[in-house]
N, C-alpha and C. Protein backbone atom coordinates (compact mmCIF):
# COMPACT_ATOMS: atom_id res chain seq x y z
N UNK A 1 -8.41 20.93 47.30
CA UNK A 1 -8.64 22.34 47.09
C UNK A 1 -9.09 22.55 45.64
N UNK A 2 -9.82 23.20 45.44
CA UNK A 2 -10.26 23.58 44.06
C UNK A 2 -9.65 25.02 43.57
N UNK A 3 -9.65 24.34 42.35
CA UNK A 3 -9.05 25.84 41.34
C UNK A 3 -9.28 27.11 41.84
N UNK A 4 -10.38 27.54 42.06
CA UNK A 4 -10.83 28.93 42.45
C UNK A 4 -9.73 29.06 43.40
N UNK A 5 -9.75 28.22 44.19
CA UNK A 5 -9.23 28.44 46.49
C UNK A 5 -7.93 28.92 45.70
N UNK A 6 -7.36 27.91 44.46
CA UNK A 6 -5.87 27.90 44.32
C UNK A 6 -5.38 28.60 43.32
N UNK A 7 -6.56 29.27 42.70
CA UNK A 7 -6.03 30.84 42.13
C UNK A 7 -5.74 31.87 43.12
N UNK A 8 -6.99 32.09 43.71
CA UNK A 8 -6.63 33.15 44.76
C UNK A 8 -5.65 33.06 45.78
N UNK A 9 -5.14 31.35 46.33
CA UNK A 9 -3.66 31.44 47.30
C UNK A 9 -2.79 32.11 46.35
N UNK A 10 -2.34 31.65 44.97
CA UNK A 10 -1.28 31.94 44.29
C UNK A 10 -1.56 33.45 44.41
N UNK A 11 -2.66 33.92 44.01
CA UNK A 11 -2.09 35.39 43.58
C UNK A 11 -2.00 36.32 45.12
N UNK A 12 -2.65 36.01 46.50
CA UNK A 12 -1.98 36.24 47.54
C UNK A 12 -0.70 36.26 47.54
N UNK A 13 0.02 34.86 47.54
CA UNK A 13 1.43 34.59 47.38
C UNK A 13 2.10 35.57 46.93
N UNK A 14 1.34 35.88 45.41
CA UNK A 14 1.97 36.99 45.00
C UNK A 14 2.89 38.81 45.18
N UNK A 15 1.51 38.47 45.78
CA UNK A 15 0.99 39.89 46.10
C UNK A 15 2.23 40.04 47.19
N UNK A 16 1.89 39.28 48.62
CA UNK A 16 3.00 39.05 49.63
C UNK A 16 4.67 39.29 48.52
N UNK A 17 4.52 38.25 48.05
CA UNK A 17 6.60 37.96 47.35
C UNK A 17 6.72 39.63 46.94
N UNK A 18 5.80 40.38 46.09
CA UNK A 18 6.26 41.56 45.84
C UNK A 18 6.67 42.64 46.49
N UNK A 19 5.55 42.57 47.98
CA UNK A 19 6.28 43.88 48.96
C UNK A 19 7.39 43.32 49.50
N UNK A 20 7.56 41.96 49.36
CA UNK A 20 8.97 41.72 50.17
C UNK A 20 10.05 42.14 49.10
N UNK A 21 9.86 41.84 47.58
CA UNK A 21 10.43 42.24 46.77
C UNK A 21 10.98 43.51 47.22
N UNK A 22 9.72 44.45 47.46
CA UNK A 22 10.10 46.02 47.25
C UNK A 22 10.89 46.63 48.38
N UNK A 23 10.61 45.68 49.57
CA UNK A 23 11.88 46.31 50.52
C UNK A 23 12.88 45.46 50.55
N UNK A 24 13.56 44.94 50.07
CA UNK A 24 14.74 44.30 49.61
C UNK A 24 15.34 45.09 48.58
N UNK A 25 14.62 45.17 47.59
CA UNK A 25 15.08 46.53 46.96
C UNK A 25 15.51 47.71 47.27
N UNK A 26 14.82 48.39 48.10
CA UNK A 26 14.87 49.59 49.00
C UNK A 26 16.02 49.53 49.87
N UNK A 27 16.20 48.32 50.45
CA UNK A 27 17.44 47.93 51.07
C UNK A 27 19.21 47.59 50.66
N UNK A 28 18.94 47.50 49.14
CA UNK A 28 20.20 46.67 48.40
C UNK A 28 20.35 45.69 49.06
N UNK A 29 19.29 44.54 48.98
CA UNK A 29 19.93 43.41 49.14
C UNK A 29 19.23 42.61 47.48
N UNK A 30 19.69 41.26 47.69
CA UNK A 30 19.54 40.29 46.69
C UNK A 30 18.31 40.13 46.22
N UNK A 31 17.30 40.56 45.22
CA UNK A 31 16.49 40.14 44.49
C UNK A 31 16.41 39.08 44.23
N UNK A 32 17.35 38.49 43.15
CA UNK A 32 16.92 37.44 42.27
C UNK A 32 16.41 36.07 42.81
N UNK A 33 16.52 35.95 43.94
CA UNK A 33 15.81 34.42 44.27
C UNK A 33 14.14 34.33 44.19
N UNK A 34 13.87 35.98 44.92
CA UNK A 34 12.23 36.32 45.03
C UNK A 34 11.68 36.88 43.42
N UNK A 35 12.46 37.25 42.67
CA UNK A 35 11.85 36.93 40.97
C UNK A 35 11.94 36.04 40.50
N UNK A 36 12.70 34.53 40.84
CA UNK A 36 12.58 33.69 40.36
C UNK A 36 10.72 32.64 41.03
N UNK A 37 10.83 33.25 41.91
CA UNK A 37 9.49 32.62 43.06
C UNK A 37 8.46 33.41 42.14
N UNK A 38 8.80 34.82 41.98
CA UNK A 38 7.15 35.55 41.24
C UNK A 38 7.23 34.91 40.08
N UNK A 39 8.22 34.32 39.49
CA UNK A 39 8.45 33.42 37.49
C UNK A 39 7.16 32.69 37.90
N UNK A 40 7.47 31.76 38.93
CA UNK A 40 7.23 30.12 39.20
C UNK A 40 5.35 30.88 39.44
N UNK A 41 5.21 31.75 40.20
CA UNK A 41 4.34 31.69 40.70
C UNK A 41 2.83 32.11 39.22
N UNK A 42 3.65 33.00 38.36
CA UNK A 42 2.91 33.72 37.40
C UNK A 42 3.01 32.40 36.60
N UNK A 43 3.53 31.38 36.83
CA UNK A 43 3.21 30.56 35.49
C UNK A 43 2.64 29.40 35.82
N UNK A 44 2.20 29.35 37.59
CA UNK A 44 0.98 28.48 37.87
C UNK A 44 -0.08 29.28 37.96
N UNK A 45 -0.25 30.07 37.93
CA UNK A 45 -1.48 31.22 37.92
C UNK A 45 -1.93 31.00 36.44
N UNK A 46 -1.00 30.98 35.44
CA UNK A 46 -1.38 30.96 34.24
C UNK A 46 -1.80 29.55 33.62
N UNK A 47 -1.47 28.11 34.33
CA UNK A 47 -1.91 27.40 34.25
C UNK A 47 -3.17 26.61 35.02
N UNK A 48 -3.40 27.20 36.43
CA UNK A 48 -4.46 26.94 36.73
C UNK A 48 -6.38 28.04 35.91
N UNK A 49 -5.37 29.51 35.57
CA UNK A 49 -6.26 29.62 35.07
C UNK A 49 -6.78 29.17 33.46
N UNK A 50 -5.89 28.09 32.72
CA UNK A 50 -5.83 27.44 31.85
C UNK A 50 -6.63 26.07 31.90
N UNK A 51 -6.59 25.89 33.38
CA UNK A 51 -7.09 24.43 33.54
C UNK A 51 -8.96 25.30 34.25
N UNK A 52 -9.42 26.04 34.25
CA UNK A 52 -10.64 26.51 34.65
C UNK A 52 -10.79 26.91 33.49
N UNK A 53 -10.13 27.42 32.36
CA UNK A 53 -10.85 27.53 31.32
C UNK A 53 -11.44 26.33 30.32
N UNK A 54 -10.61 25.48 30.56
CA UNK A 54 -11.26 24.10 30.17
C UNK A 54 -11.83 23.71 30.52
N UNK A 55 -12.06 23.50 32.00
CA UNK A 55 -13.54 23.36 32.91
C UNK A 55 -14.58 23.40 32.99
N UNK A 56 -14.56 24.89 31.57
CA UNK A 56 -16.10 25.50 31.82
C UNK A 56 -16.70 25.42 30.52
């Protein structure tokens, strides 16, 4: 898979973990496992788009 494909899965991913975020919230249940997943996820986003900036 190339960088591009695997920027845009991650920030899908994203996108998805947050509305689940927001009705879990809405619900009172447990957050913190799904902010630890958006941590992980914002800091391969930030390294693949680190590794395309070297790329180019």
């Amino acid at each position: 898979m190339d960088l591009e494909q695997q920027l845009q899965e991650l920030k899908m991913d994203y996108v998805r973990l947050q509305g689940d975020l927001e009705k879990r919230e809405s619900t009172s249940q447990q957050v913190d496992p799904l902010i630890q997943q958006l941590e992980q996820i914002e800091n391969q986003i930030a390294d693949v788009r680190r590794q395309l900036q070297e790329n180019r």
